[in-house]
Protein backbone atom coordinates (compact mmCIF):
# COMPACT_ATOMS: atom_id res chain seq x y z
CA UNK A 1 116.80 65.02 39.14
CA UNK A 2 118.95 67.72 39.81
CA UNK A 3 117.55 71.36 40.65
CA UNK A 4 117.49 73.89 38.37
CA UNK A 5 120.34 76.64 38.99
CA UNK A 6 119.20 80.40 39.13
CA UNK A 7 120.44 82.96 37.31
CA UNK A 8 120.26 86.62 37.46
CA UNK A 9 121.33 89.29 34.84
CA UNK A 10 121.95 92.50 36.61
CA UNK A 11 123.34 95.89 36.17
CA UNK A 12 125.76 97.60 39.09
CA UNK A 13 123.40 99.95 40.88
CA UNK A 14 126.17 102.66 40.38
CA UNK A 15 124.35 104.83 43.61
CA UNK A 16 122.09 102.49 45.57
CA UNK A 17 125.58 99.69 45.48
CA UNK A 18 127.31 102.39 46.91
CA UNK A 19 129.45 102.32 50.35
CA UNK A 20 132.73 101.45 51.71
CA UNK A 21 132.93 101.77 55.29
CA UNK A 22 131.35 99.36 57.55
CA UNK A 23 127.99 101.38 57.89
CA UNK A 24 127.10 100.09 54.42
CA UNK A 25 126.12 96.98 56.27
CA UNK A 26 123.15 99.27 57.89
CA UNK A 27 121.42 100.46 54.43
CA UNK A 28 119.99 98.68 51.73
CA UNK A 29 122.16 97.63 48.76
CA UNK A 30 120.20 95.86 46.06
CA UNK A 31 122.89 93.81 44.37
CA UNK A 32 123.45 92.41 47.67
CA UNK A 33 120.30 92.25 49.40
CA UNK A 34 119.00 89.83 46.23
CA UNK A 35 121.93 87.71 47.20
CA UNK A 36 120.76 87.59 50.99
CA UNK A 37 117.12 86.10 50.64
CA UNK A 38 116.76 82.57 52.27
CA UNK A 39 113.91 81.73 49.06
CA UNK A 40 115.67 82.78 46.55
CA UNK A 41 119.10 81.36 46.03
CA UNK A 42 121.57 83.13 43.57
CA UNK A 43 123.40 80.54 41.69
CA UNK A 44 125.08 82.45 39.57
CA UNK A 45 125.34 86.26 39.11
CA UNK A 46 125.88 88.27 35.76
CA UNK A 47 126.71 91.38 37.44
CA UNK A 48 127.31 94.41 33.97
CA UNK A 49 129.22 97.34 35.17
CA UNK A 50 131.06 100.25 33.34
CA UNK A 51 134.81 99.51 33.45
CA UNK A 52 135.17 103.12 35.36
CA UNK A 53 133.66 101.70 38.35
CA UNK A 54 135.75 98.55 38.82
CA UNK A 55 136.64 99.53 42.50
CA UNK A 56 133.01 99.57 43.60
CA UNK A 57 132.61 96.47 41.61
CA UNK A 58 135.23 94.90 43.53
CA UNK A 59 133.42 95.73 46.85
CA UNK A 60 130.23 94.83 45.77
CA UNK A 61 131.49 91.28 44.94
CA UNK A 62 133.24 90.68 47.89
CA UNK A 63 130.51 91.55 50.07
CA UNK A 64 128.31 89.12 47.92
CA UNK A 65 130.87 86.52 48.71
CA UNK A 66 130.64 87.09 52.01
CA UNK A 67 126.66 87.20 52.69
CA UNK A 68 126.87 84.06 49.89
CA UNK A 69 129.72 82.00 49.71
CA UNK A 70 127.13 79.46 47.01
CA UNK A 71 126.86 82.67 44.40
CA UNK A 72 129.31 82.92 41.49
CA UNK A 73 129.29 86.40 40.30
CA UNK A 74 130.54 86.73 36.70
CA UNK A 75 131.81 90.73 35.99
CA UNK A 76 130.86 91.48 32.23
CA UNK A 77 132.73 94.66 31.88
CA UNK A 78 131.02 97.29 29.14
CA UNK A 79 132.01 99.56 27.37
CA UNK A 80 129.04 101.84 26.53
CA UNK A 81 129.20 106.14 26.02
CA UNK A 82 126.13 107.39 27.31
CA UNK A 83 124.08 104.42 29.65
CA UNK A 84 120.83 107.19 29.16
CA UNK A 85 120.84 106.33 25.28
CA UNK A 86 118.33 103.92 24.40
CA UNK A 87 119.96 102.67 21.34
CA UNK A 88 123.00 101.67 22.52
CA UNK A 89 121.42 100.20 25.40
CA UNK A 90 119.56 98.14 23.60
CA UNK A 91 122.16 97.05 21.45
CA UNK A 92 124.34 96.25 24.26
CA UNK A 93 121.68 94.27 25.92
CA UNK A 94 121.06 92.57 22.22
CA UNK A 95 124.39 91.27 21.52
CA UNK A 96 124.68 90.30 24.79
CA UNK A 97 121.72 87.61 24.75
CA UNK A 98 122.37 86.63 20.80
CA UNK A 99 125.89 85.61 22.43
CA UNK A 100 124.97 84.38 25.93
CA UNK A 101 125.20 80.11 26.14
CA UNK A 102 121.38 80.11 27.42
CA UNK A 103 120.68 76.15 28.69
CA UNK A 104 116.86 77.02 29.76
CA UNK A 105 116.38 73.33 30.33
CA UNK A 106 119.44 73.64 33.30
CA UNK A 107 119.25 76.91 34.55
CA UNK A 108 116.49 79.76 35.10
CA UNK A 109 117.33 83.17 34.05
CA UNK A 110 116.01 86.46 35.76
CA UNK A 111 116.33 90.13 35.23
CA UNK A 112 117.47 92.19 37.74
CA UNK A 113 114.76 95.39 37.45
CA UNK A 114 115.99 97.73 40.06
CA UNK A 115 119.18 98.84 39.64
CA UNK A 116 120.76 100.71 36.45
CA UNK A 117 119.87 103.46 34.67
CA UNK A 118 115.80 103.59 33.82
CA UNK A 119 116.42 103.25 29.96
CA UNK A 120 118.72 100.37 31.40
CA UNK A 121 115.75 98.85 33.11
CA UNK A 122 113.45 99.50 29.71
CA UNK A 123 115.69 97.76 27.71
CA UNK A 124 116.19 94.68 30.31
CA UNK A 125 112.50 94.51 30.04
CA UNK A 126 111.92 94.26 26.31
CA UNK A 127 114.94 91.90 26.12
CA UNK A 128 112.63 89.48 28.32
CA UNK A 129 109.79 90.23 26.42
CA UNK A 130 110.89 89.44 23.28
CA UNK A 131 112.16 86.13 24.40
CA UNK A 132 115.47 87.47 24.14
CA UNK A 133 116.51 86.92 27.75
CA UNK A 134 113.85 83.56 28.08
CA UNK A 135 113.32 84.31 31.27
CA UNK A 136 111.47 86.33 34.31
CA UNK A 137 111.57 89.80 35.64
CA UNK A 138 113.23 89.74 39.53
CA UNK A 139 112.66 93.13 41.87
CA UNK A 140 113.87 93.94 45.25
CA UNK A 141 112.98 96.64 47.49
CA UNK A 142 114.13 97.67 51.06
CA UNK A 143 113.02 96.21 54.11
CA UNK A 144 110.11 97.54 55.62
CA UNK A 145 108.26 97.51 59.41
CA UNK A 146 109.91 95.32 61.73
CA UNK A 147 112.04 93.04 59.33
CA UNK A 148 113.91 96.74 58.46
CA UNK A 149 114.82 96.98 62.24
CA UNK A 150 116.10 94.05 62.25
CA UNK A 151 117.71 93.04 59.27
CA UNK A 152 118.34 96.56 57.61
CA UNK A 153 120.19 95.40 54.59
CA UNK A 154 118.29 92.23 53.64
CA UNK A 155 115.63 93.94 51.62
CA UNK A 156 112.52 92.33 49.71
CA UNK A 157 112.46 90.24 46.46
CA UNK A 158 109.45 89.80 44.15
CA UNK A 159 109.37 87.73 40.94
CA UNK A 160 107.38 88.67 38.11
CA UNK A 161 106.52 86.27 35.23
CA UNK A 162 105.57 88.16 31.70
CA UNK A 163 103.38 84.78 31.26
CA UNK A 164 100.10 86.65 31.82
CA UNK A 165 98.03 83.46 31.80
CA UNK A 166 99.12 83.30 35.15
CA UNK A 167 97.53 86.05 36.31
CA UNK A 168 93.82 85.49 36.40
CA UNK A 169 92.38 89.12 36.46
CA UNK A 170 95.22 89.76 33.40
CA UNK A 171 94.59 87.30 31.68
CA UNK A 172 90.79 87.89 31.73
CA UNK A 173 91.27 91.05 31.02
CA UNK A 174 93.70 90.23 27.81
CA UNK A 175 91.38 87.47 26.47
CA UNK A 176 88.65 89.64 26.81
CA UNK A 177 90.69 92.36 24.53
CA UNK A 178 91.29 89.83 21.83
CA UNK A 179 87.95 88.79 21.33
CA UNK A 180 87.12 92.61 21.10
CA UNK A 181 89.84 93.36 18.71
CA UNK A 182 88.72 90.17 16.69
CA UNK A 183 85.00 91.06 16.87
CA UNK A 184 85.96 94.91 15.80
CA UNK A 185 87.93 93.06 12.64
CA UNK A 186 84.88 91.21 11.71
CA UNK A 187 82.39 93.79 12.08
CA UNK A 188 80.66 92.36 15.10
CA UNK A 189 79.15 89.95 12.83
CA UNK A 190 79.12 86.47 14.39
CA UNK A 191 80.93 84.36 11.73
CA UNK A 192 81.03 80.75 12.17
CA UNK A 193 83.73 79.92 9.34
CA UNK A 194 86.69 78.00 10.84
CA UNK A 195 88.92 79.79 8.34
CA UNK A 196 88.01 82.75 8.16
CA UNK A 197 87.60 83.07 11.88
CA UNK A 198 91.56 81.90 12.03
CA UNK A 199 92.30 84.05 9.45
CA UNK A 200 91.10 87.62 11.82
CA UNK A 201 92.39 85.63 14.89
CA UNK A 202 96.39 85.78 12.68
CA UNK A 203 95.79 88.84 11.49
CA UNK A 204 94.15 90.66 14.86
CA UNK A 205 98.03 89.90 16.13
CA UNK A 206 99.58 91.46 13.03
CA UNK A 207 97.75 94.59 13.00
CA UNK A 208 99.02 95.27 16.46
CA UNK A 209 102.60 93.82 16.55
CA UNK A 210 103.58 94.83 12.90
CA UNK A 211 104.64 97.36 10.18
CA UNK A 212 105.30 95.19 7.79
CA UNK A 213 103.34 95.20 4.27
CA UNK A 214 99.97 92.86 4.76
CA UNK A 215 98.83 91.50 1.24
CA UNK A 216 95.05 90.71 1.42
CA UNK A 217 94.23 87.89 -1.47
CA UNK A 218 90.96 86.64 -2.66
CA UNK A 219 88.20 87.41 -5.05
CA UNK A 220 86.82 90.59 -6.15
CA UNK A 221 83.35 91.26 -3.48
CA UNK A 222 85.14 89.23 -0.63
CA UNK A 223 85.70 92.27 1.41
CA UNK A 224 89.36 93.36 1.24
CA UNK A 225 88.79 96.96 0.89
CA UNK A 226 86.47 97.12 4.62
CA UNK A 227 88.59 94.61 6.31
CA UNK A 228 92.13 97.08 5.42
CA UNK A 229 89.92 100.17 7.32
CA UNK A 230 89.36 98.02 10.14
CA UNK A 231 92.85 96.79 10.35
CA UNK A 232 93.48 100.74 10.48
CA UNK A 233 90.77 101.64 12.60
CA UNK A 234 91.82 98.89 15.02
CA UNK A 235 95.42 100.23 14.89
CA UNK A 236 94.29 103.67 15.73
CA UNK A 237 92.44 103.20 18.26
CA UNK A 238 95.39 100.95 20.08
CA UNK A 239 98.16 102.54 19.01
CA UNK A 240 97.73 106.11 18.74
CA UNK A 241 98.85 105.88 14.75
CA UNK A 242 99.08 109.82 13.80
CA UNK A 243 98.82 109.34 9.89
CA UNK A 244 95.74 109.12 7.51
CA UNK A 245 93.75 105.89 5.86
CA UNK A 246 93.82 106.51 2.10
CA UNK A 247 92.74 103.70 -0.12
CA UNK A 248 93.15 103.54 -3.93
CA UNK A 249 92.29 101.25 -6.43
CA UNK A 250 95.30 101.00 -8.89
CA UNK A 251 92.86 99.33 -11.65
CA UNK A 252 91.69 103.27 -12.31
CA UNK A 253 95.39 104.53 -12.43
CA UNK A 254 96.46 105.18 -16.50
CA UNK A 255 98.97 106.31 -18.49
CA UNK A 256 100.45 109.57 -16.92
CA UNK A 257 98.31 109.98 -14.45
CA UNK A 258 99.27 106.90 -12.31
CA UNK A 259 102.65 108.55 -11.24
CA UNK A 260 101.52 111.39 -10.35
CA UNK A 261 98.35 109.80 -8.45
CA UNK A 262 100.43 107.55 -6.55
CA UNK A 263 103.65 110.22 -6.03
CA UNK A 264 102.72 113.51 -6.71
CA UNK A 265 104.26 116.15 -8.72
CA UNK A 266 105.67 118.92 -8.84
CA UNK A 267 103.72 122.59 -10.22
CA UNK A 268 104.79 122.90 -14.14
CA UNK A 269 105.66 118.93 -14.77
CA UNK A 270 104.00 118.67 -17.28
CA UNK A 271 100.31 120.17 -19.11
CA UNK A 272 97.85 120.75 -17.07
CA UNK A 273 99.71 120.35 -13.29
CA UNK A 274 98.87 123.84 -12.11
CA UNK A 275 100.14 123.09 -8.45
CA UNK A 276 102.25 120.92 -6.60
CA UNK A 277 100.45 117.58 -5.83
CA UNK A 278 101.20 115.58 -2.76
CA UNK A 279 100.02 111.82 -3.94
CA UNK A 280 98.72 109.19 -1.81
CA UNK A 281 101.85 107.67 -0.71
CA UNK A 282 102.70 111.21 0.85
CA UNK A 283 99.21 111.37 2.23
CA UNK A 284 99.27 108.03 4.03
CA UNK A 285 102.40 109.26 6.07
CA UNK A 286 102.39 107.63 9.65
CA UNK A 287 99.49 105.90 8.34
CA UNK A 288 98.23 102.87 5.97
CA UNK A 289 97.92 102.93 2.37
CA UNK A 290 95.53 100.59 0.63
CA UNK A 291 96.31 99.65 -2.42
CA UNK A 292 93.99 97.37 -4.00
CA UNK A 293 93.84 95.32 -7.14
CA UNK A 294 98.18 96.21 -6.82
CA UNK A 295 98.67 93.81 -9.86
CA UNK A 296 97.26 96.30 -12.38
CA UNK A 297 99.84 98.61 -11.68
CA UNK A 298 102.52 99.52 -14.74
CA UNK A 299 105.93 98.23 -14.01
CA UNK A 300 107.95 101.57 -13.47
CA UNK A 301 104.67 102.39 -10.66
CA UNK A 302 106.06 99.06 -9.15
CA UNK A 303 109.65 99.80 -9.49
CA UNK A 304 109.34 103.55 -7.69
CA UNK A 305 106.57 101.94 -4.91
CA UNK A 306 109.28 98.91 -4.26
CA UNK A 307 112.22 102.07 -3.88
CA UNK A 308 109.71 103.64 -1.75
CA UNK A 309 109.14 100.74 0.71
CA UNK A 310 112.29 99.85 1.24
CA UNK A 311 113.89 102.84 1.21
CA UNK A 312 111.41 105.30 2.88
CA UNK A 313 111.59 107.91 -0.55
CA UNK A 314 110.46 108.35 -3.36
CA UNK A 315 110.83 111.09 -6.56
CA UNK A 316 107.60 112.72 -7.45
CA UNK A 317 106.94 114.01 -11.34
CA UNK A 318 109.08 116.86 -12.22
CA UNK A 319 111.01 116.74 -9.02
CA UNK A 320 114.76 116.07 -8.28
CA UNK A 321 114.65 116.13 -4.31
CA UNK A 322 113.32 112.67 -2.75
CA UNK A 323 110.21 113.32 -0.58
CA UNK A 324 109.86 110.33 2.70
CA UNK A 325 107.33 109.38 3.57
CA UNK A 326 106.80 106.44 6.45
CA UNK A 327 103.80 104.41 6.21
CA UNK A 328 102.65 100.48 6.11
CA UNK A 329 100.93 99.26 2.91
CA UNK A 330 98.09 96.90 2.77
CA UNK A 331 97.70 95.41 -0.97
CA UNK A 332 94.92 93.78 -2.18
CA UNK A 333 94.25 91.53 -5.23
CA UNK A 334 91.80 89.02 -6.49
CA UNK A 335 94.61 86.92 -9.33
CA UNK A 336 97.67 85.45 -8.43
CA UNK A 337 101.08 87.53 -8.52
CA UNK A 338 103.51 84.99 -9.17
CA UNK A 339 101.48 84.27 -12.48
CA UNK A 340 102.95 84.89 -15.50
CA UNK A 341 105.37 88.11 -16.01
CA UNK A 342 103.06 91.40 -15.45
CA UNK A 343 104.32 91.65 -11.57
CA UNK A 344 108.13 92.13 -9.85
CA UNK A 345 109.26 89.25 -8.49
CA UNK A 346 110.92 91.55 -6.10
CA UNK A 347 107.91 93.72 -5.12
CA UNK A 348 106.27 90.65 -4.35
CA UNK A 349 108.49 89.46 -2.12
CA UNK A 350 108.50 92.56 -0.41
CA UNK A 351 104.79 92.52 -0.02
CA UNK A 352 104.16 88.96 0.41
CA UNK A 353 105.58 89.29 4.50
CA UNK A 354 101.99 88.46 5.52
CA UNK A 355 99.60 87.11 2.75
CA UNK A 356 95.98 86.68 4.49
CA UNK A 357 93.52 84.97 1.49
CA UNK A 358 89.39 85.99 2.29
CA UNK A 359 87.18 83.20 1.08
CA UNK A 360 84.50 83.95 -1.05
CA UNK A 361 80.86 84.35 0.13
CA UNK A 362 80.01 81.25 -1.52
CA UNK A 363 82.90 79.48 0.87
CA UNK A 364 81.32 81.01 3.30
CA UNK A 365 77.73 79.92 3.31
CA UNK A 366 77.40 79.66 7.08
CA UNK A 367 78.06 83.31 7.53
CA UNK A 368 74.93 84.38 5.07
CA UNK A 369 72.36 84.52 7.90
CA UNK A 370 74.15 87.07 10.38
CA UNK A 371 75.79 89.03 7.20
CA UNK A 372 72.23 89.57 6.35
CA UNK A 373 71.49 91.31 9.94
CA UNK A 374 74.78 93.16 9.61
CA UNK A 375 73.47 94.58 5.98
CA UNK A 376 69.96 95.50 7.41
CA UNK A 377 71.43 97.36 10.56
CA UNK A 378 73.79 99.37 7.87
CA UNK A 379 70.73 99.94 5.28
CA UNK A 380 69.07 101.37 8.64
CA UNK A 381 72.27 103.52 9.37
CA UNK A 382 72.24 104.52 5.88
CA UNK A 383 68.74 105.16 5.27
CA UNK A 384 66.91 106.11 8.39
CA UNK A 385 64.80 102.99 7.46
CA UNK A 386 64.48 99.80 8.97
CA UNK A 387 64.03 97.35 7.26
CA UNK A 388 63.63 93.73 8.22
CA UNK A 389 61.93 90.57 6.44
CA UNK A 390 58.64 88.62 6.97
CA UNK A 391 59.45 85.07 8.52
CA UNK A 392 58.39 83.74 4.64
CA UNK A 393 60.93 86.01 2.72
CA UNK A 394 63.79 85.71 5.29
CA UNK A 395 63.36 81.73 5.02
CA UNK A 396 62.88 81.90 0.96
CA UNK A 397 65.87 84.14 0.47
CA UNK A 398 68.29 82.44 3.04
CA UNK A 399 67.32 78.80 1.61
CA UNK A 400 68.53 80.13 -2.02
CA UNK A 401 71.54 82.16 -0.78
CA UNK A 402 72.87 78.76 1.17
CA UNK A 403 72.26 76.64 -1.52
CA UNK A 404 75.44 74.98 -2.79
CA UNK A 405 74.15 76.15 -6.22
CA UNK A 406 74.30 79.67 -5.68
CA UNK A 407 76.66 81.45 -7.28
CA UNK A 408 77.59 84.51 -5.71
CA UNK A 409 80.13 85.80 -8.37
CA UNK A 410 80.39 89.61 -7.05
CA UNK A 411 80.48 87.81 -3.40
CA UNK A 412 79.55 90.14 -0.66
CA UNK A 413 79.35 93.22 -3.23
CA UNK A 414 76.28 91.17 -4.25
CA UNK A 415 74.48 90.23 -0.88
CA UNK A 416 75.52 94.08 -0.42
CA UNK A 417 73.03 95.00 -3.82
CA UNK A 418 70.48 92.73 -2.98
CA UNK A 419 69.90 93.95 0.46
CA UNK A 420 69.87 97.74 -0.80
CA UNK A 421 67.60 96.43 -3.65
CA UNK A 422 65.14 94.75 -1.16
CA UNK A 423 64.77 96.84 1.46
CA UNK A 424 64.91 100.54 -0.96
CA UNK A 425 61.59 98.68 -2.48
CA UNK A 426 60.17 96.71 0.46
CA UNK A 427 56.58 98.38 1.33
CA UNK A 428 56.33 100.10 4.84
CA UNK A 429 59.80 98.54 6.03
CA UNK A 430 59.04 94.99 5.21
CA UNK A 431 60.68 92.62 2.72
CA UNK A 432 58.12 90.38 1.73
CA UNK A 433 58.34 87.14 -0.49
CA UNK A 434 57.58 88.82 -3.48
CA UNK A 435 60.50 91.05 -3.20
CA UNK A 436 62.59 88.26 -2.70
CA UNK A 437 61.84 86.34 -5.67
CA UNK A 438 62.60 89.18 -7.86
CA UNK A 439 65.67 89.78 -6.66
CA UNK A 440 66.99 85.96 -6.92
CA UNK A 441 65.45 86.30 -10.97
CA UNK A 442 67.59 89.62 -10.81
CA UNK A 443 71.05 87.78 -9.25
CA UNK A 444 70.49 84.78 -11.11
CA UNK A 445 70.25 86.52 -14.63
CA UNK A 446 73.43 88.46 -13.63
CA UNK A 447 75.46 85.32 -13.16
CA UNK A 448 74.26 84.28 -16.59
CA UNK A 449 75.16 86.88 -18.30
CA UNK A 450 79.03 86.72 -17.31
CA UNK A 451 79.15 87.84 -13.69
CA UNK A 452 79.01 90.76 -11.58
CA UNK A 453 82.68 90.98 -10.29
CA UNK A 454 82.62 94.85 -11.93
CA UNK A 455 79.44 95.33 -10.04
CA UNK A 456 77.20 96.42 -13.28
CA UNK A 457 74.68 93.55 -13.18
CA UNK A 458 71.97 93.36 -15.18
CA UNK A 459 72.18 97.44 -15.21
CA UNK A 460 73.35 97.12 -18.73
CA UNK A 461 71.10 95.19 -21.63
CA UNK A 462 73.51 93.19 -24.26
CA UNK A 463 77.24 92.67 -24.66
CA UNK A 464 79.68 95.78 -24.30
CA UNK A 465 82.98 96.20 -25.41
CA UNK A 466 85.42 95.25 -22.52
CA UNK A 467 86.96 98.97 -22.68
CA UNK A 468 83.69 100.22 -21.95
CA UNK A 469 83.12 98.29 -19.72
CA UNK A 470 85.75 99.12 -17.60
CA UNK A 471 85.08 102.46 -17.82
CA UNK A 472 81.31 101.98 -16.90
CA UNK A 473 82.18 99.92 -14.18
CA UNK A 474 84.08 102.60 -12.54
CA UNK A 475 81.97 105.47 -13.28
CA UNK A 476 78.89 103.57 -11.65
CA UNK A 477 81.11 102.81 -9.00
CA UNK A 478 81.67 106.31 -7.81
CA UNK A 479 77.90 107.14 -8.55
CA UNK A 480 76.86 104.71 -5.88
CA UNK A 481 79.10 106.41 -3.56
CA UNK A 482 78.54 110.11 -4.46
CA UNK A 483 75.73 112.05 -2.30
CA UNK A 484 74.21 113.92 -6.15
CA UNK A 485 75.59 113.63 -10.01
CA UNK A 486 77.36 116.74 -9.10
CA UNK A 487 79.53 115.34 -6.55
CA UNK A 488 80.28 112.51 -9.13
CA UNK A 489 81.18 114.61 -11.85
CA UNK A 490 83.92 116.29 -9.54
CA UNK A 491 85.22 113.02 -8.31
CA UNK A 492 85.50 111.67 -11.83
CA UNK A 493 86.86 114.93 -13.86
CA UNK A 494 89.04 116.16 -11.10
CA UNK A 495 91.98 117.12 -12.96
CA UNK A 496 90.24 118.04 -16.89
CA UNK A 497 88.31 120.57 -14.58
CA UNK A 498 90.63 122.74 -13.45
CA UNK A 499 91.36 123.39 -16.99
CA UNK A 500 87.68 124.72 -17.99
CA UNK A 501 86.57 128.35 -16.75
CA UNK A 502 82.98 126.48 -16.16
CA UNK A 503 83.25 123.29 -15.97
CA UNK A 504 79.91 121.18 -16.26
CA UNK A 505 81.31 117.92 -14.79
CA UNK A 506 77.43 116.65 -14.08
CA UNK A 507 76.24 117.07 -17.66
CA UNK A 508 79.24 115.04 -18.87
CA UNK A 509 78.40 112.24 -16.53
CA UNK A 510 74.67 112.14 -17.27
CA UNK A 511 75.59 111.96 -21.37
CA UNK A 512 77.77 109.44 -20.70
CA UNK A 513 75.71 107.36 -18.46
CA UNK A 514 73.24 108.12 -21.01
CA UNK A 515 75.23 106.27 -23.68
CA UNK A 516 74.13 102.66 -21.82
CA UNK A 517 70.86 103.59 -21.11
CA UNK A 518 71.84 104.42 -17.61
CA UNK A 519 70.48 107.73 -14.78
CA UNK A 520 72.25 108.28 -11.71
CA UNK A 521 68.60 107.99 -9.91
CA UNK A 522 69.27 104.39 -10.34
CA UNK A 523 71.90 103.69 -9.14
């Protein structure tokens, strides 16, 4: 079998090349000292130069020759306006390796590291990284001690492979920052689901590699909304990302207010818009924007958001200057987009770059038992409380939550309840069995009654209209969240309020709470 032939991709070291007289024999000269080591032969040399420096070219070669008759040097003559700008280095360095005949199964391929300018170098580097140049890095240095007494000009050569799985203390070190980054995306809960443990293992890589829009699919309660802040908070941690997390849910956007939500206006737009309003796209500049539940927005809200992704602008209400705004969207959404005609073909393909799908909790029946931990340690958090189980109740309540006939419509939305349920009424920090059977009667008659994917429950007795019930569903929604009815109230009439010299927001809330029978003391 015949040897592979080595090749090295280097730039003219325009100073350190330098020399014309014979005392350039007694200093070190990169491009030639690589061609002058006894272990590494130099089949063949792509030697880049600036066409203004042919004549040192034309030394440099010939003393190459000389020191190694064996090398071919190949001159690839550029023509490139400032070598300092990384652009056009880049894209020099680009079109170069999209046109270079590579035949990795013949030949090895290096990059030449020390000479050229240092954006020169950069670029050499990514080009190797990427695959682009499927090779390894090469570095020489001069001489040192007695070898640069004796052989002044023959210098030192190191290789460097970017395969870090050859270097044990980096590779530790990497594998040990994946399972980090992995554990940080799943909460540090201990999930033993093949699939969903793939899926954070795919998408730990895309949160730190890409931009791109991330579309998170599966049902309502499987954990979208939490897994898009940790995708964030991972990214912000690793990457320095400057911009904001803002998170919407685009089933609350209607009628004229959805434009305006999502892109601002502009002071006097139309009644009622007092001031100028940034919107969340704006607000999630240089950082993610969550969209979730994307298939309920109108289609002109998806024809301005498709504009705005691929364009980087976008028009707010009232306004006729384009405001940019750079920022990566996640989208979330429990149906299928491609059904029927509600959604932009086009928008979907835009979004639909990576498509991760959660499983359900009931898919996921393995993952119950450390979920339930995870839920006590946050109810602690939360509550100043622990709270843990009785060896009975933990036993009684895991044996009905894994059992293949357990629904778990509302997913982890409704482990989430139950756990706040248990432990708000568990006596002196302890969930006993009794607790637990109420709450699987409480689940169970949920499920019966048409599900829990709005997160209502058995709060309300009897059929409502489906109007109301969205409405409820949201309203109770920001209750849980909101520290007092007050709070609530400003959340949910932010924009009727500024219209009202004294605006009552909390009364309005607790009449129309009152409407289903409902208090904000429990929920």
């Amino acid at each position: 079998m015949n040897q592979k032939k080595n090749v090295v991709f280097s730039f003219l070291g325009t100073n350190l090349d330098r020399g014309f007289d014979e005392r350039r024999w007694e200093k070190w000269r990169p491009t030639v000292s690589l061609c002058q080591q006894e272990e590494f032969l130099v089949d063949r040399m792509e030697l880049i130069y600036q066409e203004n420096f042919a004549t040192l070219v034309e030394r440099v070669v010939g003393d190459v020759r000389q020191v190694s008759p064996e090398t071919e040097v190949v001159e690839r003559v550029v023509k490139i306006r400032d070598p300092w700008d990384f652009q056009e280095m880049y894209e020099l360095l680009a079109d170069l390796c999209r046109d270079y005949p590579f035949e990795p199964e013949k030949e090895n391929y290096y990059a030449h590291m020390t000479t050229g300018t240092h954006v020169a170098q950069i670029c050499l580097f990514l080009m190797v990284e990427a695959r682009f140049l499927p090779g390894k890095l090469v570095q020489t240095g001069p001489p040192r001690g007695r070898v640069a007494q004796k052989y002044p000009g023959s210098g030192e050569v190191e290789v460097i492979d970017l395969d870090l799985s050859k270097y044990d203390r980096l590779a530790t070190r990497f594998a040990k920052e994946q399972v980090e980054a992995r554990d940080f995306l799943r909460s540090g809960i201990a999930t033993k689901n093949v699939a969903f443990n793939q899926l954070i293992e795919e998408l730990e890589v895309v949160a730190l590699r890409s931009t791109a829009p991330v579309l998170l699919t599966g049902p309502t309660g499987a954990g979208k909304s939490q897994l898009a802040r940790r995708v964030y908070e991972l990214r912000e941690s690793r990457t320095s990302m400057e911009g904001e997390f803002v998170e919407i849910n685009c089933a609350t956007l209607r009628g004229d207010t959805a434009m305006s939500t999502l892109f601002g206006h502009k002071k006097g737009a139309f009644t009622g818009a007092a001031s100028d309003r940034p919107g969340v796209l704006r607000q999630a500049h240089k950082g993610i924007l969550f969209l979730d539940e994307i298939g309920e927005l109108g289609m002109d809200e998806q024809a301005m958001l498709l504009r705005a992704l691929e364009e980087g602008t976008f028009m707010p209400v009232g306004s006729d200057v384009p405001v940019k705004s750079q920022f990566q969207l996640i989208a979330g959404t429990n149906r299928d987009l491609r059904m029927g005609d509600e959604f932009r073909e086009d928008l979907f393909a835009r979004i639909n770059t990576w498509t991760f799908e959660l499983p359900g909790l009931k898919d996921r029946r393995e993952d119950i038992a450390p979920n339930l931990d995870y839920e006590l340690e946050k109810f602690a958090e939360r509550e100043g409380n622990a709270v843990t189980f009785n060896k009975e109740a933990r036993e009684r309540f895991l044996k009905f939550a894994e059992d293949a006939g357990t629904e778990w419509r509302g997913n982890f939305r409704d482990l989430n309840a139950a756990m706040v349920r248990m432990g708000t009424l568990a006596p002196q920090g302890r969930i006993r069995a009794e607790q637990v059977e109420k709450e699987m009667g409480r689940l169970t008659r949920s499920w019966e009654r048409g599900g829990d994917d709005d997160g209502l429950g058995d709060l309300v007795e009897g059929e409502i209209d489906s109007f109301d019930r969205v409405q409820l569903a949201h309203v109770v929604k920001v209750c849980r969240e909101s520290k007092s009815l007050s709070e609530a109230g400003r959340k949910l009439f932010a924009e009727s309020r500024k219209k009202k010299a004294n605006p009552n927001d909390s009364d309005r809330v607790r009449k129309f709470l009152g409407k289903f029978g409902l208090s904000f003391g429990e929920l």
